[in-house]
Protein backbone atom coordinates (compact mmCIF):
# COMPACT_ATOMS: atom_id res chain seq x y z
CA UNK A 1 17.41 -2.64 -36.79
CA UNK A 2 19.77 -1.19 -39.68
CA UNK A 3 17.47 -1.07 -41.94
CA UNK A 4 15.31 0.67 -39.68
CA UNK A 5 18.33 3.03 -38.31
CA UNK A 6 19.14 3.99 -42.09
CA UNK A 7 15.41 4.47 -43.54
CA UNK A 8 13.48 4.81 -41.06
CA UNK A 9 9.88 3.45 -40.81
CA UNK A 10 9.29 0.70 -43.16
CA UNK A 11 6.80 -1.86 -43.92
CA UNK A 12 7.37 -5.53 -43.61
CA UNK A 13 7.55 -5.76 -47.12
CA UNK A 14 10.49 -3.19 -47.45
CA UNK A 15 12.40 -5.48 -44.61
CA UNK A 16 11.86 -8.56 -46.16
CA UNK A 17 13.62 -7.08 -49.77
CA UNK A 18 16.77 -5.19 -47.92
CA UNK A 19 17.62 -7.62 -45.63
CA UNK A 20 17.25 -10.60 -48.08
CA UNK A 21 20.98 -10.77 -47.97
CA UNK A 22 21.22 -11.39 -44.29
CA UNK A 23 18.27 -13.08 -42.89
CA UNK A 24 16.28 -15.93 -44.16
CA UNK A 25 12.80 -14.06 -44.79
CA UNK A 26 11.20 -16.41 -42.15
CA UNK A 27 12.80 -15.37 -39.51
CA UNK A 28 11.91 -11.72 -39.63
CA UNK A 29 8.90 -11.95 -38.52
CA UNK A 30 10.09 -13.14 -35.16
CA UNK A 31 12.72 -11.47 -34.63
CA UNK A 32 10.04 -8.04 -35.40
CA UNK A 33 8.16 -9.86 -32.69
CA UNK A 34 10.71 -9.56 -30.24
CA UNK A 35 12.01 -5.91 -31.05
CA UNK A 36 7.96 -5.00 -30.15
CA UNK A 37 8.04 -6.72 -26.94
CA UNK A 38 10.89 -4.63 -25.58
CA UNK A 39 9.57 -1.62 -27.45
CA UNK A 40 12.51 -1.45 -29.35
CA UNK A 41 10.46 -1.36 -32.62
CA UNK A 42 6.83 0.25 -32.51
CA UNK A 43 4.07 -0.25 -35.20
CA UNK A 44 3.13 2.74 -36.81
CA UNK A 45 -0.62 2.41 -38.59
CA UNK A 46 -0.78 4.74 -41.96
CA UNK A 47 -2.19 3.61 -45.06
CA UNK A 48 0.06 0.73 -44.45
CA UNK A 49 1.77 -1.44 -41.13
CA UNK A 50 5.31 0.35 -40.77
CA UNK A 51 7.52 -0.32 -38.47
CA UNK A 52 10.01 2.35 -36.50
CA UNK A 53 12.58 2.40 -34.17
CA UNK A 54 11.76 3.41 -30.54
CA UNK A 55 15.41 5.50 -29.70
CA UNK A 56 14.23 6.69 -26.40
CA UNK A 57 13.89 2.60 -25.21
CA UNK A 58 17.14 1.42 -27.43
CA UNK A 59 18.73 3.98 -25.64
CA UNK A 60 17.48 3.25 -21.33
CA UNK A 61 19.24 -0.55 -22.03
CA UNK A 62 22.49 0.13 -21.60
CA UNK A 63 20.91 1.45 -18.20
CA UNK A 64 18.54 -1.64 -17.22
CA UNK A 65 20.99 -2.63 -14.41
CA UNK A 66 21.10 0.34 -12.48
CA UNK A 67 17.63 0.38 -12.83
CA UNK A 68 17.18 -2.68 -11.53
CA UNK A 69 19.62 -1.40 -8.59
CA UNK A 70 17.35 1.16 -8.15
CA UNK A 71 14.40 -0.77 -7.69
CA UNK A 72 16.32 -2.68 -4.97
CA UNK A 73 16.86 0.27 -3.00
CA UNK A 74 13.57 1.51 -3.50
CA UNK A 75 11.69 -1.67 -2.94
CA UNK A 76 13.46 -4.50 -2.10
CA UNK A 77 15.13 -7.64 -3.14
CA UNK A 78 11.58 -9.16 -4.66
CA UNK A 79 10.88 -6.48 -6.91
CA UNK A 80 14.78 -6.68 -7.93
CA UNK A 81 13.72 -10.02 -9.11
CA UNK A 82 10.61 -9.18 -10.50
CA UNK A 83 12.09 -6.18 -12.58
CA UNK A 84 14.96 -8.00 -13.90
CA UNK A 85 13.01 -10.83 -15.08
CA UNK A 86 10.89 -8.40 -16.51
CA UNK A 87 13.83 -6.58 -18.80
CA UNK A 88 14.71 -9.70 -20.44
CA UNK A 89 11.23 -10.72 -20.78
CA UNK A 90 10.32 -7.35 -22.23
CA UNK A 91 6.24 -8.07 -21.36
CA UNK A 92 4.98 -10.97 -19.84
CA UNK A 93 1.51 -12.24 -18.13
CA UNK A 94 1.56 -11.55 -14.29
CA UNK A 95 1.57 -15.05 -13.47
CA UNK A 96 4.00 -15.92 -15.83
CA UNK A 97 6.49 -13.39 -14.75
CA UNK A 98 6.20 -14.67 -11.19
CA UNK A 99 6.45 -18.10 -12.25
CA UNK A 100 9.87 -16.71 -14.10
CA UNK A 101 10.64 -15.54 -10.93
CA UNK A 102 10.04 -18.90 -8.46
CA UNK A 103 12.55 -20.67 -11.19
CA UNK A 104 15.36 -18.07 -12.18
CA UNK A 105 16.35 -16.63 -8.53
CA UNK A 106 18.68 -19.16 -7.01
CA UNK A 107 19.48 -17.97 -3.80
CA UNK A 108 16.65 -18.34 -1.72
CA UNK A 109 13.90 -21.16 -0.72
CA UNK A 110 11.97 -20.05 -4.11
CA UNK A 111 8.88 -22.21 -3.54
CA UNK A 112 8.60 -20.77 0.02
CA UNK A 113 5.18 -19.35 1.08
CA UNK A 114 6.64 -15.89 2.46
CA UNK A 115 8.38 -15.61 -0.60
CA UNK A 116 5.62 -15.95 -2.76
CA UNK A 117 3.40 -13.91 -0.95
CA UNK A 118 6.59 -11.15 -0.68
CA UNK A 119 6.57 -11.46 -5.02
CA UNK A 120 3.04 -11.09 -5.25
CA UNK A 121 2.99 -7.89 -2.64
CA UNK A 122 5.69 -6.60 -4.63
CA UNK A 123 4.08 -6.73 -7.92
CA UNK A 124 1.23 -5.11 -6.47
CA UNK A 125 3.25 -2.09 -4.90
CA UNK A 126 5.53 -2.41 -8.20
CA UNK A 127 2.43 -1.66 -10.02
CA UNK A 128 0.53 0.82 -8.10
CA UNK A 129 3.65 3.33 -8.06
CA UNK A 130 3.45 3.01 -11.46
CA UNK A 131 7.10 1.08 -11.94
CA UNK A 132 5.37 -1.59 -13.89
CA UNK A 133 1.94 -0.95 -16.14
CA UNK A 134 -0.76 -3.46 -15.98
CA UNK A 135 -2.63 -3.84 -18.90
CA UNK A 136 -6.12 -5.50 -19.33
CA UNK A 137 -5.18 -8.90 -21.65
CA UNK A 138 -6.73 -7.95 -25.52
CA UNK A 139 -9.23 -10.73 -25.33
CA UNK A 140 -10.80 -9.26 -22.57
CA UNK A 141 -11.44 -6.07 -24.26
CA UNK A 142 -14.66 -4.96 -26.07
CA UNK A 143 -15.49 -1.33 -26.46
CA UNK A 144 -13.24 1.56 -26.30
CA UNK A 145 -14.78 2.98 -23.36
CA UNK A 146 -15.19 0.12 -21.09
CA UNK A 147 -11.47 -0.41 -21.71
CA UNK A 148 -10.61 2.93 -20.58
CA UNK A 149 -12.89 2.69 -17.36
CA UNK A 150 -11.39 -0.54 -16.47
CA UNK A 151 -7.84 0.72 -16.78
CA UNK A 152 -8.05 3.46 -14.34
CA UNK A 153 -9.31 0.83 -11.87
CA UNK A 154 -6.85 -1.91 -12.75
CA UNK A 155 -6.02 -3.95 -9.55
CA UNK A 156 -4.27 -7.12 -8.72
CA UNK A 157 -5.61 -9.93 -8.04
CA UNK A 158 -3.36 -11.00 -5.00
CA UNK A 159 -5.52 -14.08 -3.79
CA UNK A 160 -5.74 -15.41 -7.40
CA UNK A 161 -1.93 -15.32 -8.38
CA UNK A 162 -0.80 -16.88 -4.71
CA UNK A 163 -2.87 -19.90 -5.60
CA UNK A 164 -1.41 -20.11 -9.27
CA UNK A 165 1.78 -20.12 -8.03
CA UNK A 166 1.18 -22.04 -5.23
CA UNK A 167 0.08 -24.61 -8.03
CA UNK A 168 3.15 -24.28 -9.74
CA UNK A 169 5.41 -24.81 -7.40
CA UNK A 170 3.96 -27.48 -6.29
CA UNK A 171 4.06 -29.16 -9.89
CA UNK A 172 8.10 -28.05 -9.92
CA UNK A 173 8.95 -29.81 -7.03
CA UNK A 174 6.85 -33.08 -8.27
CA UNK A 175 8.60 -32.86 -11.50
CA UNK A 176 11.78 -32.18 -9.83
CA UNK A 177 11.46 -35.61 -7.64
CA UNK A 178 10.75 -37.65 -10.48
CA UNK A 179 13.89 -36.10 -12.24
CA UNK A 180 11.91 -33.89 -14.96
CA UNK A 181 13.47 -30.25 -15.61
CA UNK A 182 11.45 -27.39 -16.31
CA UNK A 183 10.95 -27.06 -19.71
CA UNK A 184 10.03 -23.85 -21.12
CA UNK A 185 6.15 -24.89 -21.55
CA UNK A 186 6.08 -25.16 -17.94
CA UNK A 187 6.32 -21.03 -17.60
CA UNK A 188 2.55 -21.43 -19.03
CA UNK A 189 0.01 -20.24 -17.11
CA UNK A 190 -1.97 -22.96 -15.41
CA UNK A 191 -5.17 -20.38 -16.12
CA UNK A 192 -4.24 -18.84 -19.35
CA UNK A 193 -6.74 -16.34 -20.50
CA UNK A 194 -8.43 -15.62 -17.09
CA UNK A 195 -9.19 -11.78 -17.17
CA UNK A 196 -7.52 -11.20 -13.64
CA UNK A 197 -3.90 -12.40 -15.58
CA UNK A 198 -2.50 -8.56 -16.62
CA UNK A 199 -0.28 -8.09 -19.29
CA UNK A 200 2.86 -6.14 -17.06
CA UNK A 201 5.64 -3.77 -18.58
CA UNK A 202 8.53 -1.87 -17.68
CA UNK A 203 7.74 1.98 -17.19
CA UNK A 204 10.86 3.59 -17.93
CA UNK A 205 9.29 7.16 -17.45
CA UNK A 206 8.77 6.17 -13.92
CA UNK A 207 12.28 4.57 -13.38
CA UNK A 208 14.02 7.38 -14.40
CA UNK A 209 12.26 9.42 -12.07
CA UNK A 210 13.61 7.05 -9.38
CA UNK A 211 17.11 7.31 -10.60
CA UNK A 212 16.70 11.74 -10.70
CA UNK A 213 15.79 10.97 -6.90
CA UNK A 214 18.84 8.84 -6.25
CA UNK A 215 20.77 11.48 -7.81
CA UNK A 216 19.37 14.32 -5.33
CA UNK A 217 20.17 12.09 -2.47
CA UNK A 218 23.63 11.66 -3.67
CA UNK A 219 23.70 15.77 -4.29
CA UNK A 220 22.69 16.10 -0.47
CA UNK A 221 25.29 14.10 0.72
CA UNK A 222 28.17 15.63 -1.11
CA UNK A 223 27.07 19.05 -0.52
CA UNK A 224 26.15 19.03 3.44
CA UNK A 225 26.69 15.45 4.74
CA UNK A 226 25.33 12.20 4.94
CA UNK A 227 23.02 12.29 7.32
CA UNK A 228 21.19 14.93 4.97
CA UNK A 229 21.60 12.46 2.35
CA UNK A 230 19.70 9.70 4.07
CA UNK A 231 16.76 11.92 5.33
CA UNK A 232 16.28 13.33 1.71
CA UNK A 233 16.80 9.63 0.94
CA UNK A 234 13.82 8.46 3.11
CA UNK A 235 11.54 11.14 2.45
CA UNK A 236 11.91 10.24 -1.36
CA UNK A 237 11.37 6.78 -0.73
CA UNK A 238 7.88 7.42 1.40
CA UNK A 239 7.10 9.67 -1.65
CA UNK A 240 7.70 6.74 -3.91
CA UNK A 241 6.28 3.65 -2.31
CA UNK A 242 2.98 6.05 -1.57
CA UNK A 243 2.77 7.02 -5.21
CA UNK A 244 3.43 10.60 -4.66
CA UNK A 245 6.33 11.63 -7.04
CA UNK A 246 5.41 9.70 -10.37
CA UNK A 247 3.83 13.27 -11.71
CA UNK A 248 6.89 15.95 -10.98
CA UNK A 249 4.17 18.99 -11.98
CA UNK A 250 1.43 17.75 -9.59
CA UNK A 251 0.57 19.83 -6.18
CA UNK A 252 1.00 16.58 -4.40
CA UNK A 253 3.90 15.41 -5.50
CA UNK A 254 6.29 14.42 -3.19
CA UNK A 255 4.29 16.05 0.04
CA UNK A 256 5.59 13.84 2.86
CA UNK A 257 4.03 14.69 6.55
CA UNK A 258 6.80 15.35 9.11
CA UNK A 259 5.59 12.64 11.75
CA UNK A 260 5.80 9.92 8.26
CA UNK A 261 9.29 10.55 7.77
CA UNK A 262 10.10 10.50 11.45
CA UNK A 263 8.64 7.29 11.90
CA UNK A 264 10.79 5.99 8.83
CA UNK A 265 13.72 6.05 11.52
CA UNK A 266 14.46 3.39 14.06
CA UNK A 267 16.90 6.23 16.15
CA UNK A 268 15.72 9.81 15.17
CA UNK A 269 19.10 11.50 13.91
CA UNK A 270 20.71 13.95 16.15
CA UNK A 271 19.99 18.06 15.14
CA UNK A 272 16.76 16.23 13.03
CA UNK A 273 15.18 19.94 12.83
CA UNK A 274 18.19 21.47 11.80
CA UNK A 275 18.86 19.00 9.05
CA UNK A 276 15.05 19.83 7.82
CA UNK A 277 15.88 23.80 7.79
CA UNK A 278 19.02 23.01 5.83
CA UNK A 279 16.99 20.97 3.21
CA UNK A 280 14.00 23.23 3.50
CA UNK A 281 16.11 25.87 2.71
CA UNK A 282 18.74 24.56 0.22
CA UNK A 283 17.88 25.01 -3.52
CA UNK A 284 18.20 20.94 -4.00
């Protein structure tokens, strides 16, 4: 990363000679590995491979716990689990990263059925709001335009990645009895290279977002009171699980019916309508 700091985009080659001093020259290539799959380091095609640092991601990781904080409030303890796994993964297979999941969270029944199902639901929310991009696998793709046609219908497989984990947990526990521990081969898919598996990443454009409308909340509640923090706070939470503020610019975004954010309350606040005129009216 210094070398890439103080020239900027280089080619493996150019590495390799200025960092002879530090780094055996077979370990470079792994460690470039890595960089890529947290987007630290992208690969810039020329005349030749280059590589260059990516300042905008170096720069969100200092911030990858309150964004996982802000998934929680967004979304809920699963997809807490799923994102954090998913920073220090940097990319993973969608079975893989729930498998990550059913071993790494400690402090609930991890091989539970409702908490499998509540991973897999998550991932699929996580990835319809655009929090997490799903990416066809590269061996699945041919031809430039059947790749983009099956991107903008990318879905989850929910049945399919229930059973694989269902699987796996089930081989845990029988390695677990006969006193085995999990190695790190275990976090292998049990149906590597089936084209329902999606390649899943972090979309930081679409965190941040989420942490601008954690800010507003906050803004509301300093400015007029609580209570006009936590309806502002409800309505941008319908707007987010429903998909409806990932595109700032967009006619639709953030439109949230009256009666939906209403029914987002178990007791309707006192002076509800008069909070709304405030809001409706405020600048924020």
């Amino acid at each position: 990363m210094q070398i890439l700091f103080l020239k900027g985009s280089s080619s493996i080659r150019e590495i390799i000679k200025h960092s002879r001093y530090i780094l055996p020259a077979h370990k470079i290539p792994e460690i470039l590995t890595s960089l890529i799959r947290h987007n630290v380091v992208t690969i810039l095609r020329e005349n030749d491979i280059k590589y260059s640092m990516n300042f905008n991601s170096l720069l969100s990781f200092p911030r990858y716990p309150l964004y996982a904080k802000l998934v929680f409030h967004f979304y809920g303890k699963a997809a807490e689990d799923i994102i954090l796994i998913l920073f220090l993964a940097g990319k993973a297979y969608s079975s893989e990263l729930l498998q990550r999941c059913l071993v790494l969270t400690t402090d609930r029944p991890r091989e539970s059925t409702s908490y499998i199902e509540s991973l897999v639901s998550s991932l699929e929310t996580l990835v319809k709001t655009c929090v997490l991009k799903a990416e066809i696998p590269k061996t699945f793709k041919t031809s430039q335009d059947e790749v983009n046609e099956a991107v903008t219908s990318i879905s989850i497989s929910k049945s399919e990645l229930i059973n694989n984990l269902r699987a796996f947990a089930a081989r845990k526990k029988l390695m677990e009895n006969e006193g085995l521990t999990t190695a790190s081969a275990e976090f292998k898919d049990i149906t590597t290279g089936d084209s329902w598996d999606l390649m899943i990443t972090p979309n930081i454009d679409t965190i941040e977002a989420i942490w601008r409308d954690k800010l507003i909340c906050q803004m509301a509640a300093e400015k007029i009171d609580k209570t006009a923090g936590d309806i502002l706070s409800r309505l941008l939470c319908i707007a987010t699980a429903a998909g409806r503020n990932t595109q700032i610019t967009s006619h639709e975004s953030g439109v949230i019916s009256r009666t939906e954010l209403m029914k987002s309350f178990r007791v309707v606040p006192e002076f509800f309508e008069s909070y709304m005129s405030i809001l409706l009216g405020d600048p924020i």
